[in-house]
N, C-alpha and C. Protein backbone atom coordinates (compact mmCIF):
# COMPACT_ATOMS: atom_id res chain seq x y z
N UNK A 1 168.21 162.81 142.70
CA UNK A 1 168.97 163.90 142.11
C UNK A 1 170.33 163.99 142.82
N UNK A 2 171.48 164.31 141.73
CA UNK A 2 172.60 164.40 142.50
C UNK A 2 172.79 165.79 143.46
N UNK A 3 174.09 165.34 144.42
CA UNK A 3 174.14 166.63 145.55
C UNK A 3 174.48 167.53 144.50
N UNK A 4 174.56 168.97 144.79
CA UNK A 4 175.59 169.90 143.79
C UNK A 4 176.64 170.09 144.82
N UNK A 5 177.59 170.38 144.39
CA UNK A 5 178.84 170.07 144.42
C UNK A 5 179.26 171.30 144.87
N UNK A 6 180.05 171.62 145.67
CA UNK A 6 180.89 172.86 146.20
C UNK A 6 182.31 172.90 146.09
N UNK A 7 182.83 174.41 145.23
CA UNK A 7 184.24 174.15 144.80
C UNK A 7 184.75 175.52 145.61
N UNK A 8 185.42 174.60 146.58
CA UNK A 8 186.03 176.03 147.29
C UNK A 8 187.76 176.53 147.18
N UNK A 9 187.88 177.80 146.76
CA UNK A 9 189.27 178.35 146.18
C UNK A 9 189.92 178.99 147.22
N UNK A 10 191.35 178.78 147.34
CA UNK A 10 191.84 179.83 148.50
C UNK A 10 193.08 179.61 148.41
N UNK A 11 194.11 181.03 148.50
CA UNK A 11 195.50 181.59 147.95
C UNK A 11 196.36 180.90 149.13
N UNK A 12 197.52 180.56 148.35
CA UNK A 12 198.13 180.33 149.23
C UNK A 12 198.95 180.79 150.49
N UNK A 13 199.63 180.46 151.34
CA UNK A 13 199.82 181.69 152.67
C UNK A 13 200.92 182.59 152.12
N UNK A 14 201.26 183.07 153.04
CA UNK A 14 202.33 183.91 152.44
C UNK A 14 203.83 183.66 152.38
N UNK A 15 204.56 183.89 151.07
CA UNK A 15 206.16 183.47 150.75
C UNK A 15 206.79 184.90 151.74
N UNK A 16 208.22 184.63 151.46
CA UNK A 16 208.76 185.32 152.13
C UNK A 16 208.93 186.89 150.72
N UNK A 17 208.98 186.42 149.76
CA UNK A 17 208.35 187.51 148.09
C UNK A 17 207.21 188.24 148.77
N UNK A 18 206.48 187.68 149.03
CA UNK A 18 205.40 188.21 149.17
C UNK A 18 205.39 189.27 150.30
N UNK A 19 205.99 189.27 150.95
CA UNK A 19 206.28 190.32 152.32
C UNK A 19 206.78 191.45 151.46
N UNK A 20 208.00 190.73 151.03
CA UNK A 20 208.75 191.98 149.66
C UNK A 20 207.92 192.30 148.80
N UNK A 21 206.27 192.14 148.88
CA UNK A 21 206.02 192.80 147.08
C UNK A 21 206.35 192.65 146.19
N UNK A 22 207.36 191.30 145.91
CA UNK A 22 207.82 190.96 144.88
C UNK A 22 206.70 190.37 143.75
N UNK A 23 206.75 190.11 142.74
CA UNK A 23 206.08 189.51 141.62
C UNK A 23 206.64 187.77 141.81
N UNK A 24 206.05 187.04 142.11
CA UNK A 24 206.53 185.48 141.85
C UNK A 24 206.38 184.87 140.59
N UNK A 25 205.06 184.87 140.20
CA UNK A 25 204.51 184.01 138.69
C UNK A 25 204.89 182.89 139.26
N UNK A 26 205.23 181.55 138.45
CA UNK A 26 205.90 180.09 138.63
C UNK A 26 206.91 179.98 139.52
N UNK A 27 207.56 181.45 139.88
CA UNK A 27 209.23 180.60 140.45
C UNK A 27 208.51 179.51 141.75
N UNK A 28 209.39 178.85 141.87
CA UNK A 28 208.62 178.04 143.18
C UNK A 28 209.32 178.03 144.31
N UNK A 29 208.62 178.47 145.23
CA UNK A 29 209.15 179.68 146.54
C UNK A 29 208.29 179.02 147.66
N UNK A 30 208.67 179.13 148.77
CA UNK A 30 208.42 178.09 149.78
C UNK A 30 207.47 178.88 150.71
N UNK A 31 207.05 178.89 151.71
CA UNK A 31 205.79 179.83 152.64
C UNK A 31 206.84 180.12 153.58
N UNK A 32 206.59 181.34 154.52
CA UNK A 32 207.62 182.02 155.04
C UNK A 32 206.69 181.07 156.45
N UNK A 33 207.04 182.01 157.94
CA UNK A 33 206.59 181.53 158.99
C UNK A 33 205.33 182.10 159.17
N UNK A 34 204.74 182.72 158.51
CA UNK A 34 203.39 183.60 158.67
C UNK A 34 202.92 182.80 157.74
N UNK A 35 203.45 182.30 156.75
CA UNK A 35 202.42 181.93 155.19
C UNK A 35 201.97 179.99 156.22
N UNK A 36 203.25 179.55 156.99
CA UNK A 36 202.54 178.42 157.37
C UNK A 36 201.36 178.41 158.80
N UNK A 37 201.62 179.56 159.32
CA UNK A 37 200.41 179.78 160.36
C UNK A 37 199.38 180.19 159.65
N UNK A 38 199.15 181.15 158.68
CA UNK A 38 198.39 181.17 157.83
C UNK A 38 197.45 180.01 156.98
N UNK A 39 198.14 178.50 156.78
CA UNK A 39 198.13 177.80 156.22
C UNK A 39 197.27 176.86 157.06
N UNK A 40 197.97 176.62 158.76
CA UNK A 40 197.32 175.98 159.69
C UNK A 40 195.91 176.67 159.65
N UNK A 41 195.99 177.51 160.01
CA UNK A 41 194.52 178.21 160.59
C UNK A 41 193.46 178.49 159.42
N UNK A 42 193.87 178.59 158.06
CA UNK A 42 193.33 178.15 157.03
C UNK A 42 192.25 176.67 157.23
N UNK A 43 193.56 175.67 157.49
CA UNK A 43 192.63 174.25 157.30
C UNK A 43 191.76 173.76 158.37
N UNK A 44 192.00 174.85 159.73
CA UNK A 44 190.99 174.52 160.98
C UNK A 44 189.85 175.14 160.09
N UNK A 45 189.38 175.94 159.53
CA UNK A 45 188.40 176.51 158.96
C UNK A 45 187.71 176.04 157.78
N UNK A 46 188.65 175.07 156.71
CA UNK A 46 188.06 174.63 155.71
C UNK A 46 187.51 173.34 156.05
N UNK A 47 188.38 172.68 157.13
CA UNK A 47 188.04 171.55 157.63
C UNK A 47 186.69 171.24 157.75
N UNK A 48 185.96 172.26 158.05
CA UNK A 48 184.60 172.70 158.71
C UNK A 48 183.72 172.11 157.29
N UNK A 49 184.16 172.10 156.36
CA UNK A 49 183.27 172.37 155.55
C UNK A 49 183.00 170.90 154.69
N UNK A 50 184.00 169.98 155.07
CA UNK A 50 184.21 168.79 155.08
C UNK A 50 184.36 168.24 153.59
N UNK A 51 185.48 168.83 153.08
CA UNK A 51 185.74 168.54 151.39
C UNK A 51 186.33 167.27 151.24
N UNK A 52 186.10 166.50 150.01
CA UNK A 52 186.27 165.05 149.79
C UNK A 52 187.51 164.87 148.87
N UNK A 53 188.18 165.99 148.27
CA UNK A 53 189.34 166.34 147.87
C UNK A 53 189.67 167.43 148.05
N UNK A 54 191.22 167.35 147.67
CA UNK A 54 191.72 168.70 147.89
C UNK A 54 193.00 168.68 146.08
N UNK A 55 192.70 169.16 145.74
CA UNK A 55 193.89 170.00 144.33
C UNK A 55 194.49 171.24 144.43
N UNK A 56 195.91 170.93 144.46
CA UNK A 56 196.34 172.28 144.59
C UNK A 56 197.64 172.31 143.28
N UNK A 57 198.11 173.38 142.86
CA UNK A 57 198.94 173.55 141.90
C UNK A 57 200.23 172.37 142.61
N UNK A 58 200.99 172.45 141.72
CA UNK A 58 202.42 171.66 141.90
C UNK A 58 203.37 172.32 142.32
N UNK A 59 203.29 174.13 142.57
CA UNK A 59 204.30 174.78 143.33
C UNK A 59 204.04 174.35 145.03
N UNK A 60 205.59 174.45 144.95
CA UNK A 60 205.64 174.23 147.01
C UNK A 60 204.94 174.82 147.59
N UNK A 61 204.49 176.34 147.19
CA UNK A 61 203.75 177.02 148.18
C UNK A 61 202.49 177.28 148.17
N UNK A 62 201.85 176.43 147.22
CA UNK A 62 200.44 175.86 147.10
C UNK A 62 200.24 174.36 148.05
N UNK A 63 201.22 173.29 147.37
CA UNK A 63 201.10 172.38 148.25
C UNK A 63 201.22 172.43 149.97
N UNK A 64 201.76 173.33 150.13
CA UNK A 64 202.50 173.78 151.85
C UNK A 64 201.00 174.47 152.45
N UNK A 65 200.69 174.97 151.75
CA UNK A 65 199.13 175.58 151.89
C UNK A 65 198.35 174.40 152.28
N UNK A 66 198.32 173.27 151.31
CA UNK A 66 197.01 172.34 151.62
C UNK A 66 197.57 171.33 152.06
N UNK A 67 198.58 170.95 152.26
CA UNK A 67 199.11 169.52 153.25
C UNK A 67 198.36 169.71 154.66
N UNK A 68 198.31 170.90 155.44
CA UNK A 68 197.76 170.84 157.20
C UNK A 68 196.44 170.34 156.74
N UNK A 69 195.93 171.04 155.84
CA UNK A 69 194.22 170.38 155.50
C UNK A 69 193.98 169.08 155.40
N UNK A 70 194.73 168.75 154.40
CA UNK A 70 195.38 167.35 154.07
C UNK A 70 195.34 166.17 155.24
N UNK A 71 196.02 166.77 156.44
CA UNK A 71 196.46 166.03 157.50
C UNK A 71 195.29 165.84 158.43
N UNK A 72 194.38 167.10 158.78
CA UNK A 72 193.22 167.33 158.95
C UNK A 72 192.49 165.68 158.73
N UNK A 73 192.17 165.98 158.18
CA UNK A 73 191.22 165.32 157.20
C UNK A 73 192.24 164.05 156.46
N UNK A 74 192.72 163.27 156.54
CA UNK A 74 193.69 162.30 156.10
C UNK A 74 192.86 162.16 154.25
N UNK A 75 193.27 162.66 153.70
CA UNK A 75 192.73 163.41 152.24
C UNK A 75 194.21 163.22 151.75
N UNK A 76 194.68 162.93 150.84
CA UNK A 76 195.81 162.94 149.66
C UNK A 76 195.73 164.55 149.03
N UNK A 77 196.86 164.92 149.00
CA UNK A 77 196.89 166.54 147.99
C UNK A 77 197.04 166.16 146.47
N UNK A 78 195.78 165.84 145.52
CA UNK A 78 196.48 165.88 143.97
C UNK A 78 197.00 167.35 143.64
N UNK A 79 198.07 167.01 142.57
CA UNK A 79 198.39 168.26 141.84
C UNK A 79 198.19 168.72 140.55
N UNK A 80 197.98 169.66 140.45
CA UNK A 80 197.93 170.09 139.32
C UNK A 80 198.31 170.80 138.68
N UNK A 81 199.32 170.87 137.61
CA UNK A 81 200.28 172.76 136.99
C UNK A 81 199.38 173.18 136.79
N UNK A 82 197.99 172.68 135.99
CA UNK A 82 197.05 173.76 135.63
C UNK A 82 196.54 175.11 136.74
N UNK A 83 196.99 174.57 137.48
CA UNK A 83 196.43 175.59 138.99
C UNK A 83 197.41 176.24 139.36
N UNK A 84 198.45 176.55 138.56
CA UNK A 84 199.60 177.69 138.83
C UNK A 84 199.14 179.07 138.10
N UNK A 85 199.91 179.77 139.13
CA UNK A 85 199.73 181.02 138.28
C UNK A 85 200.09 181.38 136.52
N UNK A 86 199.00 182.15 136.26
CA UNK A 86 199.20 182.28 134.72
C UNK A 86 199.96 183.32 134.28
N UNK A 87 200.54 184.32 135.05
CA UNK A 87 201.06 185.51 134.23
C UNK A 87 202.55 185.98 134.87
C-alpha cells in the first residue's frame, strides 16, 4: 500500500505592507527583515519534517519564504501562479 502523503501549507514571512496593514493581493512585494528571519526559522522547523518538494506561488515573497528551506534540504522551489493570492 502506498505511503499517504502529507501536504504541508505555510504563509509567507512578513512584507514590509504587511507591518502597514496594507492589502497586497498579487502586487509582488519582497519580505521585509522580520519576514526573512521569519522565513529562516520557518525552514529549521519544516526541515524536520523532511518534505520531498517544495511549491510555492511565483510572487517574490512566497519564493523568499521557501528558498532557506530549499537550501536546507538542497530541494529546487517549483512555482506556481496558481498559489497566489486570489482576492
Amino acid at each position: 500500500m502506498a505511503q499517504p502523503r502529507r501536504i504541508v501549507f505555510w504563509r509567507h514571512g512578513r512584507t514590509p505592507w504587511n507591518a502597514q496593514q496594507r492589502f497586497q493581493g498579487q502586487t509582488d512585494i519582497e519580505l521585509d527583515e522580520v519576514g526573512i528571519e521569519q522565513a529562516q526559522r520557518a525552514a529549521g522547523m519544516l526541515a524536520t519534517l523532511e518534505p520531498t518538494r517544495i511549491i510555492s506561488s511565483d510572487l517574490l515573497r512566497a519564493r523568499a519564504t521557501a528558498e532557506p528551506l530549499a537550501r536546507i534540504l538542497d530541494l529546487p522551489v517549483a512555482t506556481d501562479e496558481g498559489l497566489r493570492e486570489t482576492f
